[in-house]
C-alpha atoms as a PDB file:
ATOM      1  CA  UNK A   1      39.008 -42.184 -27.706  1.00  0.00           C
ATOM      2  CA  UNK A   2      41.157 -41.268 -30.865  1.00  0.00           C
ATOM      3  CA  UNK A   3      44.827 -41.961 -30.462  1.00  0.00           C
ATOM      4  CA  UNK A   4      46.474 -38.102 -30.189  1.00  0.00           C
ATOM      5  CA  UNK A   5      49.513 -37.480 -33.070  1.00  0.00           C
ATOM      6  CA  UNK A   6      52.662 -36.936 -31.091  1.00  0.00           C
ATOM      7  CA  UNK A   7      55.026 -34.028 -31.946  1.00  0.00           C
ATOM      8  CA  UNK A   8      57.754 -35.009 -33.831  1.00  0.00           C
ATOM      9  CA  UNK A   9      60.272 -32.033 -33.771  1.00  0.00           C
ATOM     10  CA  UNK A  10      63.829 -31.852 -34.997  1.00  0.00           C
ATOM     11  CA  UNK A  11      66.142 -32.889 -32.181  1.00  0.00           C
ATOM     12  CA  UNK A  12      63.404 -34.140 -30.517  1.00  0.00           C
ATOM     13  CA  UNK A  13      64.089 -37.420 -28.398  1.00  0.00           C
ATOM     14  CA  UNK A  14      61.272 -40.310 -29.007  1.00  0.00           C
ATOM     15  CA  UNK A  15      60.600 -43.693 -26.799  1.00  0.00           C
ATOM     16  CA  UNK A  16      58.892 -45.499 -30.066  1.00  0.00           C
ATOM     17  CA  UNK A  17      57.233 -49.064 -29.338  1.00  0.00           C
ATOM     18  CA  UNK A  18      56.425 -50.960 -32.549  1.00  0.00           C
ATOM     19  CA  UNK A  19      54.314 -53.989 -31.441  1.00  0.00           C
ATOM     20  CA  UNK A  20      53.954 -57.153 -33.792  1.00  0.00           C
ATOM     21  CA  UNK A  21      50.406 -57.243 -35.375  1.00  0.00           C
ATOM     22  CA  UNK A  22      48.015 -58.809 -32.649  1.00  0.00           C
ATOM     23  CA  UNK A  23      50.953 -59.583 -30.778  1.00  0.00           C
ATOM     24  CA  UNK A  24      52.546 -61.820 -32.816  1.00  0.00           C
ATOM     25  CA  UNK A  25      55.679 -62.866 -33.075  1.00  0.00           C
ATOM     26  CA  UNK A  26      58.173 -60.639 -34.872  1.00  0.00           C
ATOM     27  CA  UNK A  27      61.840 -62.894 -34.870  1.00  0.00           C
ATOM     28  CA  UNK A  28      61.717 -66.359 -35.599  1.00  0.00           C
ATOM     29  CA  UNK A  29      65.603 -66.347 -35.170  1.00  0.00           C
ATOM     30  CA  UNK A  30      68.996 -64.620 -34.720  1.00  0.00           C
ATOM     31  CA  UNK A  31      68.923 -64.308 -38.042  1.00  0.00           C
ATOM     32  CA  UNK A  32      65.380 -62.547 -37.888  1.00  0.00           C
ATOM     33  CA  UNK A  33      66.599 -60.195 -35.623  1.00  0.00           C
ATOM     34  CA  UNK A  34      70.281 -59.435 -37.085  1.00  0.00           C
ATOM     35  CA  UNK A  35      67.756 -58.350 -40.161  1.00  0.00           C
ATOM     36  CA  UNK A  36      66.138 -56.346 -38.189  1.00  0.00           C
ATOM     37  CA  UNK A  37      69.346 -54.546 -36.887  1.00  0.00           C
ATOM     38  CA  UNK A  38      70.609 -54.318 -40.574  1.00  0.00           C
ATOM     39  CA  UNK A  39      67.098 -52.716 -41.832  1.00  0.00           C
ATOM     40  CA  UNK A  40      67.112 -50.387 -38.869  1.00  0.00           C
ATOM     41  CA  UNK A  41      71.267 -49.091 -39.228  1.00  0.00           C
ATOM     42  CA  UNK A  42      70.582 -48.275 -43.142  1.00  0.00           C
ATOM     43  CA  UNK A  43      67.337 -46.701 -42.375  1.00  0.00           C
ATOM     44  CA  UNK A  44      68.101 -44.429 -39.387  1.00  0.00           C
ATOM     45  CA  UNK A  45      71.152 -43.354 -41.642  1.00  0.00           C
ATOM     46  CA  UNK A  46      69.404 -42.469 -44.351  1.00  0.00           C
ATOM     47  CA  UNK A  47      66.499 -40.624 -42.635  1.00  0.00           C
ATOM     48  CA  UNK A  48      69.020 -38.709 -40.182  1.00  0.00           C
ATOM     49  CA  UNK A  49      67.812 -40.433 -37.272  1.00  0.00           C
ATOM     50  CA  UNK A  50      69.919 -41.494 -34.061  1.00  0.00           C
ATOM     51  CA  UNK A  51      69.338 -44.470 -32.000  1.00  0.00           C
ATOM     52  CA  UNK A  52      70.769 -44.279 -28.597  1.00  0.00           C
ATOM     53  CA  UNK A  53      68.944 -47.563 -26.650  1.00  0.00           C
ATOM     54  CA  UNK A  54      66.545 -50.734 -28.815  1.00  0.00           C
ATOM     55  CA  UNK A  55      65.723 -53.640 -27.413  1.00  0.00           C
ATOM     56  CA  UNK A  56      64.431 -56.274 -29.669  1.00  0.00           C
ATOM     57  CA  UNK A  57      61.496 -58.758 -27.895  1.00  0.00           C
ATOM     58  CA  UNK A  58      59.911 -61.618 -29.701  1.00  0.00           C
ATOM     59  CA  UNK A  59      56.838 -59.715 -30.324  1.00  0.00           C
ATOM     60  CA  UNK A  60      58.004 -55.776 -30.068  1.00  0.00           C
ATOM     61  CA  UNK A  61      60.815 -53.252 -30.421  1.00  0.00           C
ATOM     62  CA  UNK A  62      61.531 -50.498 -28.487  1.00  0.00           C
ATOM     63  CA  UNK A  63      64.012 -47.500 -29.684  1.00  0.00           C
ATOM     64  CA  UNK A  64      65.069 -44.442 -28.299  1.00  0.00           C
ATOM     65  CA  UNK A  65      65.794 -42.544 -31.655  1.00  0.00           C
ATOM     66  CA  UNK A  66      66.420 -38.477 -32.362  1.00  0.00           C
ATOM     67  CA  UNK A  67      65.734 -37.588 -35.643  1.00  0.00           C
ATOM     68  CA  UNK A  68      67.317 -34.618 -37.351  1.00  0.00           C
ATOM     69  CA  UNK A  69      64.440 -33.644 -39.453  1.00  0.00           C
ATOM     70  CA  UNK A  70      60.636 -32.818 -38.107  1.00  0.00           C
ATOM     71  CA  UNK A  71      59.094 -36.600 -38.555  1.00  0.00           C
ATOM     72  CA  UNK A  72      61.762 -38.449 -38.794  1.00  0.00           C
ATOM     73  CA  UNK A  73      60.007 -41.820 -36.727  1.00  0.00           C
ATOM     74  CA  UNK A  74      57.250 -41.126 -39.143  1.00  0.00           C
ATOM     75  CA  UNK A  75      59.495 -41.976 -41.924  1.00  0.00           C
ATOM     76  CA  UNK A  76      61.913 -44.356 -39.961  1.00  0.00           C
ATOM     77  CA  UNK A  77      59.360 -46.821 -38.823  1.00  0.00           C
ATOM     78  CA  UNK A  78      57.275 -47.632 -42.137  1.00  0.00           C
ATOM     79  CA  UNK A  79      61.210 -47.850 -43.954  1.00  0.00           C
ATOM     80  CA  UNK A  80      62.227 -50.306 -41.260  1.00  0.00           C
ATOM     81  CA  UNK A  81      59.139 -52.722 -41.618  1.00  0.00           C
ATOM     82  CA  UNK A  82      59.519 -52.180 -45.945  1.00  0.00           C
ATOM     83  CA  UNK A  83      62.980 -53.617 -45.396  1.00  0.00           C
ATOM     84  CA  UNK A  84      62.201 -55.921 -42.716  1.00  0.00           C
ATOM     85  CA  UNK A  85      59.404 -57.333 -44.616  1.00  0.00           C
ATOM     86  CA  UNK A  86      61.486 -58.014 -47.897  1.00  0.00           C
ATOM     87  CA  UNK A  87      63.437 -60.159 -45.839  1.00  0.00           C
ATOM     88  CA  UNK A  88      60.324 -62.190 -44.209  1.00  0.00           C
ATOM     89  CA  UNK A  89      59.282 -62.352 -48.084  1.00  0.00           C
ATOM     90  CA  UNK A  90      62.830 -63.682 -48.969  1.00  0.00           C
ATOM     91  CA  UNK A  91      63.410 -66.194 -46.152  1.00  0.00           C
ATOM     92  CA  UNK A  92      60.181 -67.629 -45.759  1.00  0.00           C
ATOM     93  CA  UNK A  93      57.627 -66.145 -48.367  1.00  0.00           C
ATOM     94  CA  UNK A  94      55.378 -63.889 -46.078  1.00  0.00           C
ATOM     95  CA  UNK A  95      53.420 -61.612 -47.505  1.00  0.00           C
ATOM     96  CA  UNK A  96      51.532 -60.140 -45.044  1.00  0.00           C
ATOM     97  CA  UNK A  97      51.894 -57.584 -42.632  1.00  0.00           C
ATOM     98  CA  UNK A  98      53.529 -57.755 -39.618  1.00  0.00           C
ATOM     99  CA  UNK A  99      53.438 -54.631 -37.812  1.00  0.00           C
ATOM    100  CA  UNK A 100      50.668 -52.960 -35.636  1.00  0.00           C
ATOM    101  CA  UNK A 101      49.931 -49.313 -36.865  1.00  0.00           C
ATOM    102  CA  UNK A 102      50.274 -46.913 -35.517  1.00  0.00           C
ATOM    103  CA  UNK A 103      53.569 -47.293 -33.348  1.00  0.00           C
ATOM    104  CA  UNK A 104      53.637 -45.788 -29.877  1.00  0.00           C
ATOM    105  CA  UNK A 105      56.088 -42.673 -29.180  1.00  0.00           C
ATOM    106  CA  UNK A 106      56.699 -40.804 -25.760  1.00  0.00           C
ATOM    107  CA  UNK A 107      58.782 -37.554 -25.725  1.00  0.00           C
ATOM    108  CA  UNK A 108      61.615 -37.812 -23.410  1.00  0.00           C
ATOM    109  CA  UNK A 109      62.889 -34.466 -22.638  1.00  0.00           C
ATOM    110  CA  UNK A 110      64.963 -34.133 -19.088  1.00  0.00           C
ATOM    111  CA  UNK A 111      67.977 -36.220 -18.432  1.00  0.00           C
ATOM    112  CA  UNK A 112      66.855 -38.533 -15.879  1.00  0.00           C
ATOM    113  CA  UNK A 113      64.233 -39.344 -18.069  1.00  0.00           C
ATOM    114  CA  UNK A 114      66.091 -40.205 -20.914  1.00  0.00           C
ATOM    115  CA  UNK A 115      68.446 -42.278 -18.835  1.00  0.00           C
ATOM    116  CA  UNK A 116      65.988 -43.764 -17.487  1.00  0.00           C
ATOM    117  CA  UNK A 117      64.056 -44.818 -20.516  1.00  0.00           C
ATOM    118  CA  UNK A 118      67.350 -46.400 -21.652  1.00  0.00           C
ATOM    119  CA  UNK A 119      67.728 -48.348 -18.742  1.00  0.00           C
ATOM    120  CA  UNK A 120      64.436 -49.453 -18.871  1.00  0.00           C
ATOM    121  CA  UNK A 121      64.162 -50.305 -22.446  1.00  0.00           C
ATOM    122  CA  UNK A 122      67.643 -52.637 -22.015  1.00  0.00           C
ATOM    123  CA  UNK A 123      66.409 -54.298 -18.899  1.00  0.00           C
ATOM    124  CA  UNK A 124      63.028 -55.293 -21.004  1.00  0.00           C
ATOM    125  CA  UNK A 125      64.355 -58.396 -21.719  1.00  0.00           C
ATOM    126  CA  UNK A 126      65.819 -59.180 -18.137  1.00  0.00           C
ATOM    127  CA  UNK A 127      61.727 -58.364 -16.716  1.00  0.00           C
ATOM    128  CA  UNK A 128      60.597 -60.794 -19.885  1.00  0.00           C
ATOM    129  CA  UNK A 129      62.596 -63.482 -18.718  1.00  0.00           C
ATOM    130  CA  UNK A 130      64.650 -63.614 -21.988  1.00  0.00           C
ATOM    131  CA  UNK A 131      68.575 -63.259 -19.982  1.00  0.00           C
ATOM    132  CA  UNK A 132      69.298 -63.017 -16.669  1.00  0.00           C
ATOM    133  CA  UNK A 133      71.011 -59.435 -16.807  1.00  0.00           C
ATOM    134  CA  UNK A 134      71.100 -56.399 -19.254  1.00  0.00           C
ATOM    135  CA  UNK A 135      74.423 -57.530 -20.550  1.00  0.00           C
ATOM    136  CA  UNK A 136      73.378 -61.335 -21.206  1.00  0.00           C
ATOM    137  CA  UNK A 137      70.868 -59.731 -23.945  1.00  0.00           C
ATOM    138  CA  UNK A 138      72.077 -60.039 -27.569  1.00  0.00           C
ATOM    139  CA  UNK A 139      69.762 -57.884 -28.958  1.00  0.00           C
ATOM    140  CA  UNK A 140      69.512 -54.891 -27.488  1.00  0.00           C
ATOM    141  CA  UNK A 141      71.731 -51.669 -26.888  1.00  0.00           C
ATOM    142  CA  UNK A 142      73.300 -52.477 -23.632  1.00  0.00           C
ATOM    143  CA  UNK A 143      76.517 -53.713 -24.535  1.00  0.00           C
ATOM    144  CA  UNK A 144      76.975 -50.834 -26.565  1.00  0.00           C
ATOM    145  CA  UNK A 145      75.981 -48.459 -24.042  1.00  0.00           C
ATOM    146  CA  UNK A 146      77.485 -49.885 -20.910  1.00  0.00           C
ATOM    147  CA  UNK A 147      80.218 -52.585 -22.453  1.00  0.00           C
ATOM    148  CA  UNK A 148      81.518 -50.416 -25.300  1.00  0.00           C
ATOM    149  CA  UNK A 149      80.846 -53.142 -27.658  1.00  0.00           C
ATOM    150  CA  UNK A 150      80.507 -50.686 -31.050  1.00  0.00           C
ATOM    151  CA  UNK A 151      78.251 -52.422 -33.550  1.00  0.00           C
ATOM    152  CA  UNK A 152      77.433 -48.954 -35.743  1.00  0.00           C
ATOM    153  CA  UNK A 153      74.423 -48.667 -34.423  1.00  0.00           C
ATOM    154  CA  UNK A 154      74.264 -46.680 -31.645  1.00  0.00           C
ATOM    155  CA  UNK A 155      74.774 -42.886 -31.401  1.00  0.00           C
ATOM    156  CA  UNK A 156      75.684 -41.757 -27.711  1.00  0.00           C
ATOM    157  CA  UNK A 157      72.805 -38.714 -26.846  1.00  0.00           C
ATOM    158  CA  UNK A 158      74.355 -36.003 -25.162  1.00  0.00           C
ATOM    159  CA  UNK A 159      72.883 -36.340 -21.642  1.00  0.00           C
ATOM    160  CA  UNK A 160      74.859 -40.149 -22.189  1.00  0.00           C
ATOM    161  CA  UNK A 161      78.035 -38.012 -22.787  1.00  0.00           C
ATOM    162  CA  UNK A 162      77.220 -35.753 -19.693  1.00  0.00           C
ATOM    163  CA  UNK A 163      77.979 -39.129 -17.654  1.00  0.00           C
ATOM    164  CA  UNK A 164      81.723 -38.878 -17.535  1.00  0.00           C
ATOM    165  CA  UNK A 165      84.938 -37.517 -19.509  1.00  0.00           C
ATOM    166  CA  UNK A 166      86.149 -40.316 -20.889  1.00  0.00           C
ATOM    167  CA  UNK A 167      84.426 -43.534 -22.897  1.00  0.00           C
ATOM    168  CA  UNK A 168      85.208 -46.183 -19.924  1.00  0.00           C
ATOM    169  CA  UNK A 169      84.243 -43.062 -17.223  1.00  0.00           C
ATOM    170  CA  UNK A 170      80.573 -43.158 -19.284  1.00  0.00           C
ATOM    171  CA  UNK A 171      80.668 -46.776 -19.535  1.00  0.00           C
ATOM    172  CA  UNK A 172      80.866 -47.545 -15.843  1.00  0.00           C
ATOM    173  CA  UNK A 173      78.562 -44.762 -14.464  1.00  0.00           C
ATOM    174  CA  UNK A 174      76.114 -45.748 -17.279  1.00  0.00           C
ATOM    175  CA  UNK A 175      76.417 -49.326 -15.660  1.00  0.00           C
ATOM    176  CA  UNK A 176      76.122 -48.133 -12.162  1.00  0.00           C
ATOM    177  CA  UNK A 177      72.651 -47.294 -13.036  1.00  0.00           C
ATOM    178  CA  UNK A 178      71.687 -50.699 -13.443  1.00  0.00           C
ATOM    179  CA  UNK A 179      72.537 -51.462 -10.223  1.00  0.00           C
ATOM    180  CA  UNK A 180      70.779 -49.328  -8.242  1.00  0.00           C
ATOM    181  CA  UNK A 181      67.309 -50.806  -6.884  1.00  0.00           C
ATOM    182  CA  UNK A 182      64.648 -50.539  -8.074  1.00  0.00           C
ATOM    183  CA  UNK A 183      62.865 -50.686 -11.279  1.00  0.00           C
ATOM    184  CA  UNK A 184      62.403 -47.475 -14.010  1.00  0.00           C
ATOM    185  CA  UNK A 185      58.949 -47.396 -15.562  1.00  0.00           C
ATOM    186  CA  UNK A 186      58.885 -46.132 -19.383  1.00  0.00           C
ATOM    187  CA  UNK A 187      57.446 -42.246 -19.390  1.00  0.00           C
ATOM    188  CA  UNK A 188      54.189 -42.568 -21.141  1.00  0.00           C
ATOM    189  CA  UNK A 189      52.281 -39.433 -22.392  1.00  0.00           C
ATOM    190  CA  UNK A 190      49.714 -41.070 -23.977  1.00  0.00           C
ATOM    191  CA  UNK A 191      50.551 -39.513 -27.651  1.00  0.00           C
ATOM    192  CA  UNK A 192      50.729 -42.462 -31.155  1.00  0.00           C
ATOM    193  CA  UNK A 193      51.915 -41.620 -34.257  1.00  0.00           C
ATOM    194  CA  UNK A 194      49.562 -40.530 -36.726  1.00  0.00           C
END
């Protein structure tokens, strides 16, 4: 069956999964993945995209990112793995691709959806075994969303703001939601970029 083109609108909200080529590994080390963060900041800000939840896993990345512009993943994702891949080329001489194509990417349109797909994207590395809780994670969005821990990064979406007046009012009732039972699963539609 042929993978279906998802919509990417302005303003539209996108859960985009970019798995290493055959599964591979995608982050040797911190400093692989600090890269990674660097490559992905410059990029979003230059093709008017906001990322509001990643989590980086040995062998894929998840963002939730709302672009500005119609197709903004479309050009986000193949400037992240251009920069990315310099630095592989620079660090240990790899030339060759990394990156499965096409990337997944789910719509997320109502709020409990999108809070949900954050909170399941930052507990991805608590299910993989990688910390023990969300906040334990280096590399991923949680401490920004939940701690406050600003890294220029990550760009509150407005359902986020809807959770409370103040920063620390957001900050806890974002929190609160990883403590409820029970485990989120990602919304899947079943749509691939082109």
């Amino acid at each position: 069956m042929p993978r279906l083109a998802c919509p990417e609108e302005p303003h539209g909200t996108l859960h985009v999964v970019q798995r290493g080529l055959g599964r591979s590994v995608c982050f040797s080390c911190a400093r692989d993945r600090a890269a990674y963060l660097e490559a992905l900041r410059a990029c979003a800000g230059r093709e008017g995209c906001a990322i509001h939840a990643y989590a980086l896993m040995g062998n894929h990345v998840h963002l939730l990112v709302t672009s500005a512009r119609s197709g903004g993943p479309a050009r986000l994702m193949p400037a992240i793995a251009e920069r990315y891949a310099r630095h592989l080329a620079a660090e240990y001489g790899r030339e060759e691709a990394l990156w499965e194509e096409p990337y997944d990417a789910s719509p997320v349109h109502a709020r409990r959806h999108l809070l949900a797909c954050m909170r399941y994207i930052e507990e991805n590395p608590v299910r993989a075994g990688l910390a023990a809780r969300p906040g334990a994670y280096r590399w991923s969005s949680y401490r920004a969303n939940a701690l406050g821990e600003d890294g220029g990064l990550v760009t509150p979406h407005p359902h986020y703001y809807s959770l409370g007046r103040s920063p620390a009012a957001r900050r806890a009732a974002y929190a609160a939601l990883f403590a409820r039972p029970g485990r989120f699963q990602a919304p899947h539609t079943g749509y691939h970029s082109p």
